[in-house]
Protein backbone atom coordinates (compact mmCIF):
# COMPACT_ATOMS: atom_id res chain seq x y z
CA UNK A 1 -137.24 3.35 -31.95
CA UNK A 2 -134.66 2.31 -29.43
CA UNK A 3 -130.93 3.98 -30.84
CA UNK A 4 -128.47 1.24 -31.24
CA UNK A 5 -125.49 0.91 -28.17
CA UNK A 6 -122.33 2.67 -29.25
CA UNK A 7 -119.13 1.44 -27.64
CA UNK A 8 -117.37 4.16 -25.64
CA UNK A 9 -113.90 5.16 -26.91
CA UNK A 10 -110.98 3.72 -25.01
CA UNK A 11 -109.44 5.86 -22.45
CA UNK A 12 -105.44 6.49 -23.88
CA UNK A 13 -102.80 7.98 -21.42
CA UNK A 14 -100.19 10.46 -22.78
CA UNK A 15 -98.26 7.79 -23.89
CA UNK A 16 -101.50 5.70 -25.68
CA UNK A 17 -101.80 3.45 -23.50
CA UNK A 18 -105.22 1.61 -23.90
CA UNK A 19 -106.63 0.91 -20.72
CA UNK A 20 -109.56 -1.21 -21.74
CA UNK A 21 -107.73 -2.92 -23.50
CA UNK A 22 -105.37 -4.03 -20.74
CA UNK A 23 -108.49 -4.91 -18.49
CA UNK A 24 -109.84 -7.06 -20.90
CA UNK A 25 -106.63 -8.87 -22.17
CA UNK A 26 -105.25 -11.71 -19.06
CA UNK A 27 -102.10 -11.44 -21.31
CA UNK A 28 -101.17 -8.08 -20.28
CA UNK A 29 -100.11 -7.63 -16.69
CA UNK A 30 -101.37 -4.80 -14.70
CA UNK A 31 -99.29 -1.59 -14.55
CA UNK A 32 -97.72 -2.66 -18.01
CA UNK A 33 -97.91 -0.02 -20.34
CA UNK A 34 -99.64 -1.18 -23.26
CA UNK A 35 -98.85 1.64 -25.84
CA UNK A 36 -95.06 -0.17 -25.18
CA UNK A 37 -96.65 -3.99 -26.29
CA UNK A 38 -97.70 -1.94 -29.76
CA UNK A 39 -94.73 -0.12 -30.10
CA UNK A 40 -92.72 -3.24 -29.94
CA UNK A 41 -95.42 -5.20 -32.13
CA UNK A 42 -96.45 -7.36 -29.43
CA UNK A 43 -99.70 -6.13 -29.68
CA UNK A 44 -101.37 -4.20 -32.34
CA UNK A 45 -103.37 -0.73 -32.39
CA UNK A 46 -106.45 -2.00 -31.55
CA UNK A 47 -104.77 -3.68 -28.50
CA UNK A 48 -105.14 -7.56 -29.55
CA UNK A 49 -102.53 -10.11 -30.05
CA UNK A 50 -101.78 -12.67 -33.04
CA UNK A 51 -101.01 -16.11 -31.86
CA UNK A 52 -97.52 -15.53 -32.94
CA UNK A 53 -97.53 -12.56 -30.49
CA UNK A 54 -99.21 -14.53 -27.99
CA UNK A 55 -96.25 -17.18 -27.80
CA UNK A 56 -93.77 -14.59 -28.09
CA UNK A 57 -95.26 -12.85 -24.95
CA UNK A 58 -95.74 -16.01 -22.95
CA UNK A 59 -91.91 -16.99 -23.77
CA UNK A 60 -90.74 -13.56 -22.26
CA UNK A 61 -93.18 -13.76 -19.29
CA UNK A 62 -91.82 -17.23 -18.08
CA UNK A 63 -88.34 -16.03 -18.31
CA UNK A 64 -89.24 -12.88 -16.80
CA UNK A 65 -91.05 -15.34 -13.52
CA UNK A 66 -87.30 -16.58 -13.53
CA UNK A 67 -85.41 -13.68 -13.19
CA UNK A 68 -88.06 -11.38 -11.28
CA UNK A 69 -86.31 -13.35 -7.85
CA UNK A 70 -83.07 -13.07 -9.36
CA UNK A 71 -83.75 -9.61 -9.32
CA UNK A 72 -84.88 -9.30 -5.93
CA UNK A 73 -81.93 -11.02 -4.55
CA UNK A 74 -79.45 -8.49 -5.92
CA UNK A 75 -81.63 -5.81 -4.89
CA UNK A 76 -81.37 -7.42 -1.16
CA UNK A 77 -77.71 -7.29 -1.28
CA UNK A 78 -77.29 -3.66 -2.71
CA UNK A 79 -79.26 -1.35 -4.13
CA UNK A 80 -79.22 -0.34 -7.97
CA UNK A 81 -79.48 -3.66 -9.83
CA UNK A 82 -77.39 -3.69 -13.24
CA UNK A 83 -78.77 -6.10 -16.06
CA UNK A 84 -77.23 -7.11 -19.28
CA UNK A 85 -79.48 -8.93 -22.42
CA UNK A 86 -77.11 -9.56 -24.99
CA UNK A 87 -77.98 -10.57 -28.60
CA UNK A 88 -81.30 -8.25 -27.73
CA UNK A 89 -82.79 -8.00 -31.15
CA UNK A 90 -85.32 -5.47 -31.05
CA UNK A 91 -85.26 -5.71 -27.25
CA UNK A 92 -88.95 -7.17 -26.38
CA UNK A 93 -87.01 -8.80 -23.04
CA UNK A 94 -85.10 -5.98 -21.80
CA UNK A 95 -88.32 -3.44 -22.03
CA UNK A 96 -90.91 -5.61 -20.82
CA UNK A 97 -88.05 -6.17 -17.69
CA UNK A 98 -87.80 -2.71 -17.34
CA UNK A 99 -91.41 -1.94 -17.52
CA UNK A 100 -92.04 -4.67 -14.95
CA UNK A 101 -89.53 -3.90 -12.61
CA UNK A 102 -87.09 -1.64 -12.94
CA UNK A 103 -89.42 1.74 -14.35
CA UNK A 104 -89.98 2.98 -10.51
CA UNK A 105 -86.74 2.24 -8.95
CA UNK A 106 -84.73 5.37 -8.28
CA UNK A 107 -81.56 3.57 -7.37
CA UNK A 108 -78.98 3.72 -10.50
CA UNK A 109 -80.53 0.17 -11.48
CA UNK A 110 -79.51 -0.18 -15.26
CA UNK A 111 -80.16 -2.68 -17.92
CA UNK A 112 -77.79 -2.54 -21.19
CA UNK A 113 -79.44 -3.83 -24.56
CA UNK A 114 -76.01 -5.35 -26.92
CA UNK A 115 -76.82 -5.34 -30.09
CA UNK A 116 -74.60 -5.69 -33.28
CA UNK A 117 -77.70 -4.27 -35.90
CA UNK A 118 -77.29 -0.40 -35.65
CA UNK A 119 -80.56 0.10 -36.77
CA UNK A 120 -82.43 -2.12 -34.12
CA UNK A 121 -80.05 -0.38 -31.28
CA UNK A 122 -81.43 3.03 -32.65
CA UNK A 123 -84.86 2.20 -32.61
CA UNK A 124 -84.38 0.83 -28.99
CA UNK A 125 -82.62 3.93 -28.16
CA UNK A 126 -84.98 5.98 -29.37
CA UNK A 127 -88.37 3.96 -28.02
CA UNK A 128 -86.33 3.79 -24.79
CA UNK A 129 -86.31 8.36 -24.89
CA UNK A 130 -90.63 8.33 -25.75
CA UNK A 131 -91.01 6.57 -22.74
CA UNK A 132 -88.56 8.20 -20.70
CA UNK A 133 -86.80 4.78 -19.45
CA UNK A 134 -83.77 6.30 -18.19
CA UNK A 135 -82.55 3.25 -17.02
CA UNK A 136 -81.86 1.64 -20.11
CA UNK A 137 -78.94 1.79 -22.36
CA UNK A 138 -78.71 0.13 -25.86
CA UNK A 139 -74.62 -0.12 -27.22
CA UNK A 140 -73.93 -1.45 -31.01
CA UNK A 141 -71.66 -4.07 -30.13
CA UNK A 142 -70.83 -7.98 -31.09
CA UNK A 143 -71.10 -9.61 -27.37
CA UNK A 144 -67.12 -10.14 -27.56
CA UNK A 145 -66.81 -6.55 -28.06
CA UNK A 146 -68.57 -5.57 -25.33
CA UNK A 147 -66.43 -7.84 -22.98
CA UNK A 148 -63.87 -4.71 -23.44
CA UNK A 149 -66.41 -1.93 -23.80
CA UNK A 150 -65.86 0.99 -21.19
CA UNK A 151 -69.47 1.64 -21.69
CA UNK A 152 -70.10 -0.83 -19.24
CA UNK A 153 -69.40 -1.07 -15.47
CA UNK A 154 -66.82 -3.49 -14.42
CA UNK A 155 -69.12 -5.47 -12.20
CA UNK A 156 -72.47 -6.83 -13.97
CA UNK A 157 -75.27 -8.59 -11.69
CA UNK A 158 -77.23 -9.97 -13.84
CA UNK A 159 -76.47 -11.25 -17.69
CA UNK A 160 -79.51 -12.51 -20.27
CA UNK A 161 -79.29 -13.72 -23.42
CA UNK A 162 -82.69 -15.12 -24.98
CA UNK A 163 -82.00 -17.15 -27.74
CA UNK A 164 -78.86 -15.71 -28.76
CA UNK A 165 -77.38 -18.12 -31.63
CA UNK A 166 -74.44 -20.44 -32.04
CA UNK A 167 -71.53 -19.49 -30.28
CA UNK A 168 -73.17 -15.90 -28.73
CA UNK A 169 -74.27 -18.08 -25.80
CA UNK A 170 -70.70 -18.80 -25.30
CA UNK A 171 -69.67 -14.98 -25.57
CA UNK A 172 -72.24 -13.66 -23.60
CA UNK A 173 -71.12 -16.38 -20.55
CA UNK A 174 -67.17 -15.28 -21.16
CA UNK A 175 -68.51 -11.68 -20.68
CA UNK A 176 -70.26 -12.49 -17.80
CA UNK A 177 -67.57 -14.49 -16.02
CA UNK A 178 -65.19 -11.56 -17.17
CA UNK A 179 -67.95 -9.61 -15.18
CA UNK A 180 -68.40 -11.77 -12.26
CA UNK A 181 -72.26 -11.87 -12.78
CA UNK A 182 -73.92 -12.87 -9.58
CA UNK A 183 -76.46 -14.69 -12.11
CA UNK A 184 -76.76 -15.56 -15.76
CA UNK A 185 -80.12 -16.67 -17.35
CA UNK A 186 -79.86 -18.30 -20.70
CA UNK A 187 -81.63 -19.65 -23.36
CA UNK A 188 -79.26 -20.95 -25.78
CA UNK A 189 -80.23 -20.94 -29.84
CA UNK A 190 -78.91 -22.91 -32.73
CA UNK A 191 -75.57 -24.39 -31.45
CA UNK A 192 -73.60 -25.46 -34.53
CA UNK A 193 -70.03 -25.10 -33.89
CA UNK A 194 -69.85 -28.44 -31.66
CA UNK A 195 -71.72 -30.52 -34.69
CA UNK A 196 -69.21 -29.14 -36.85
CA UNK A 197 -66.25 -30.24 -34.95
CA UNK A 198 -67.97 -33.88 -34.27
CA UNK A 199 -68.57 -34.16 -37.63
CA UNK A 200 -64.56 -33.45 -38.74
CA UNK A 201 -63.38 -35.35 -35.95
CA UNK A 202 -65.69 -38.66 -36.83
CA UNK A 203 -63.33 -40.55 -39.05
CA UNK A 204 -60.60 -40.21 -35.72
CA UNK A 205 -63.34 -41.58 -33.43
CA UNK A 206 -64.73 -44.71 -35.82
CA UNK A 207 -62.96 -47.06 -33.20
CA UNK A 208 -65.38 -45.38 -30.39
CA UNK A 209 -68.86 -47.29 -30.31
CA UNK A 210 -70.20 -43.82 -29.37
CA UNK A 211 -69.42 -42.31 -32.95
CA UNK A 212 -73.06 -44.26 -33.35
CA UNK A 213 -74.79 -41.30 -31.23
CA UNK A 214 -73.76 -39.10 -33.93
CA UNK A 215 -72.82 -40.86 -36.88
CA UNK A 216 -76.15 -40.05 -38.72
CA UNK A 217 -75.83 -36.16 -39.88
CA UNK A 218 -79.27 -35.23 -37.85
CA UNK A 219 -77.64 -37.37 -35.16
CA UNK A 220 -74.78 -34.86 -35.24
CA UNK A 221 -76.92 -31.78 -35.34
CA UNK A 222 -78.77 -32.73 -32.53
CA UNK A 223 -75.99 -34.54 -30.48
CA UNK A 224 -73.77 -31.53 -30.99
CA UNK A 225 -76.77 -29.07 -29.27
CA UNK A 226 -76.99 -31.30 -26.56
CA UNK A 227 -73.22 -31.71 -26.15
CA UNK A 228 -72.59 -28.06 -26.31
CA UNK A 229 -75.08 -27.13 -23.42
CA UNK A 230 -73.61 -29.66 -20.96
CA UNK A 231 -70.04 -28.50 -21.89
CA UNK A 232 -71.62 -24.61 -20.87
CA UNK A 233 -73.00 -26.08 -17.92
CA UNK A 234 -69.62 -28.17 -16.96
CA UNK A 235 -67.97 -24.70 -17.75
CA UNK A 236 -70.07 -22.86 -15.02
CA UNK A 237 -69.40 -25.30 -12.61
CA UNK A 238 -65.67 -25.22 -13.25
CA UNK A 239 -66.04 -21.41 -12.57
CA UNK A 240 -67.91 -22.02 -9.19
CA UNK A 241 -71.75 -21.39 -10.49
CA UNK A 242 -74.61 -23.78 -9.23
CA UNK A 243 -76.16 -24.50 -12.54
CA UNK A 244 -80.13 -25.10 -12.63
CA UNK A 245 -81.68 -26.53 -16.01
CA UNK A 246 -85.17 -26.66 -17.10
CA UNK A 247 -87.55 -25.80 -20.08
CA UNK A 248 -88.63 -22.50 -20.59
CA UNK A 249 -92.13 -22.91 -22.12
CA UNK A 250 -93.91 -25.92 -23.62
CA UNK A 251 -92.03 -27.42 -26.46
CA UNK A 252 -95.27 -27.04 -28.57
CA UNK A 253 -94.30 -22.87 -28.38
CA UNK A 254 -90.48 -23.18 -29.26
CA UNK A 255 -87.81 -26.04 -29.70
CA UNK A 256 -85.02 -23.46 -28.37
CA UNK A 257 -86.63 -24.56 -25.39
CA UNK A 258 -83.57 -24.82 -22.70
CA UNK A 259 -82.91 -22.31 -19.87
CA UNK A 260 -79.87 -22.30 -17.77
CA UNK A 261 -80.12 -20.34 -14.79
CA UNK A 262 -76.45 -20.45 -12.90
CA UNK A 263 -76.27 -18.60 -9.57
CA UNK A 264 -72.52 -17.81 -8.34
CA UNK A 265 -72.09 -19.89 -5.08
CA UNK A 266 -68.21 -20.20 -5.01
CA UNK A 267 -68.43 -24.48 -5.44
CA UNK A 268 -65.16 -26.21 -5.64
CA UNK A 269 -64.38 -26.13 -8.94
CA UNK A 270 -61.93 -29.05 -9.26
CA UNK A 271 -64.32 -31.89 -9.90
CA UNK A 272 -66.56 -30.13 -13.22
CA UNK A 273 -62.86 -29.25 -14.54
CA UNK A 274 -61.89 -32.61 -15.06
CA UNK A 275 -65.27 -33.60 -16.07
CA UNK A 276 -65.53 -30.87 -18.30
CA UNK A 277 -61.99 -32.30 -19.74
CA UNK A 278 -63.06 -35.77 -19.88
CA UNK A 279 -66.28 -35.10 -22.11
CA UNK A 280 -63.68 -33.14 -24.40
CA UNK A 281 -61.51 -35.87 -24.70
CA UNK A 282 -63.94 -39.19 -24.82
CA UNK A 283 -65.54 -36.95 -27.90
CA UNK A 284 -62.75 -35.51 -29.80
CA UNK A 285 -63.45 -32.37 -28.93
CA UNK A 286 -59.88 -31.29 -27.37
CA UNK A 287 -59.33 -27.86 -30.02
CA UNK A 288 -62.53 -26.48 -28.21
CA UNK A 289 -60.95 -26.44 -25.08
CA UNK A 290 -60.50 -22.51 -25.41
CA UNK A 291 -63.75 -21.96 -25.89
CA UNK A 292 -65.23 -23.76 -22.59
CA UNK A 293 -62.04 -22.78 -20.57
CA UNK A 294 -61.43 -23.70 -17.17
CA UNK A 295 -57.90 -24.32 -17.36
CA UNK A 296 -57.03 -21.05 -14.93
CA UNK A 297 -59.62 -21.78 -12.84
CA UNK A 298 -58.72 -25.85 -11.75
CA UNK A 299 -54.60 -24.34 -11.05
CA UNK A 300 -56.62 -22.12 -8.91
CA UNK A 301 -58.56 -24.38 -6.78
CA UNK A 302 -55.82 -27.03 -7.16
CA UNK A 303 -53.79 -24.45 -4.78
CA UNK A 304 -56.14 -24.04 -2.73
């Protein structure tokens, strides 16, 4: 009687990593380690992913295709790249980064995880040890705090923030033009202060005809996202940045859908000020002015 065909066990590094599982998944790239895709629950012991999982992991590999050159430009200009994800959560961006790219450079290249939930930077701290990621650095702080943390260098290349909400966004660009970041990749996530403020401000701006965009309350909500990423991209310019905007993934996988990628290219900065001033202004938006602040930089290039 001929036996029955018994599959062979999967090989497993020292770490776990499944390698037949890797060769037979397109998902996972080669040379990522897979025991790290479990550990973060990307994938699960067996080494197969949910279709939750599966648009989590092609969200982070698009945005990883954006930064990858990003990353390569730095590392053209000097060498040991430095990388901050803000609002990282448990931190699937800044490992899979680090497992793609940065795990076999041996030039100081760094990437800090900020994270206000103690118990998520601990568990990234401590995943970060088992895998001996030396690199990588995981600090309990809001994004404002770490604008004044002496845990971080003074100069940052490179600043991500995937999905962090409302007004993070805007904290993690302030720490990043605190930090002159050569680049800052960003994919913005419930922006609600904006809608808030248009909504107060309507009854001053009935005589407007363009209190119609928003005078509907999912009007506002929607109006106010949209507002509040062109006033961050206005605010980039006004600091110099060449700002690039696109979608991230299909909107079928996410609606927090928008990536800015802004590259510093020291542009004249004059024109995006007053823009950025007008679009306050025409909407009633004038007591936000602080938070998308150019005013330093326009006396600036104004003397120039």
């Amino acid at each position: 009687m001929k036996q029955p065909k018994t599959a062979k066990p999967a090989k497993t590094s020292a770490l776990g990593d499944t390698v037949t599982a890797a060769a037979n998944m397109p998902e996972v790239r080669e040379g990522q380690s897979v025991a790290l895709l479990q550990e973060l629950h990307i994938l699960t012991r067996d080494g197969k992913l949910n279709q939750d999982s599966r648009r989590k992991l092609k969200q982070v590999y698009h945005l990883y295709q954006f930064i990858e050159p990003l990353l390569k430009e730095v590392q053209a200009e000097h060498p040991g790249v430095s990388l901050v994800d803000h609002g990282a959560g448990k931190s699937y961006l800044g490992f899979i980064i680090y497992d793609l790219f940065f795990k076999h450079l041996e030039d100081g290249s760094h990437i800090y995880g900020i994270e206000t939930r103690a118990e998520l930077v601990a568990r990234s701290q401590e995943l970060a040890a088992r895998f001996g990621f030396k690199g990588m650095s995981f600090l309990p702080l809001s994004v404002a705090e770490s604008t004044e943390s002496k845990d971080l260098p003074e100069q940052i290349d490179i600043v991500t923030a995937l999905h962090a909400c409302n007004t993070a966004t805007d904290d993690a660009i302030a720490f990043a033009l605190k930090k002159k970041a050569r680049f800052m990749v960003l994919v913005p996530c419930c922006q609600a202060e904006v809608a808030t403020v248009l909504k107060k401000n309507k009854a001053k701006q009935l005589k407007s005809p363009l209190t119609e965009i928003w005078r509907h309350p999912i009007h506002t909500r929607e109006f106010g996202s949209q507002v509040t990423n062109v006033l961050r991209c206005l605010q980039l310019e006004a600091h110099g940045y060449h700002v690039n905007v696109t979608e991230l993934v299909g909107w079928e996988h996410s609606m927090k859908n928008e990536l800015i990628i802004a590259s510093y290219k020291n542009l004249p900065r004059r024109r995006p000020t007053e823009r950025l001033q007008e679009v306050l202004e025409t909407l009633g938006l004038e007591e936000m002015g602080n938070r998308f602040f150019a005013e330093q930089v326009a006396r600036a290039d104004a003397a120039v």
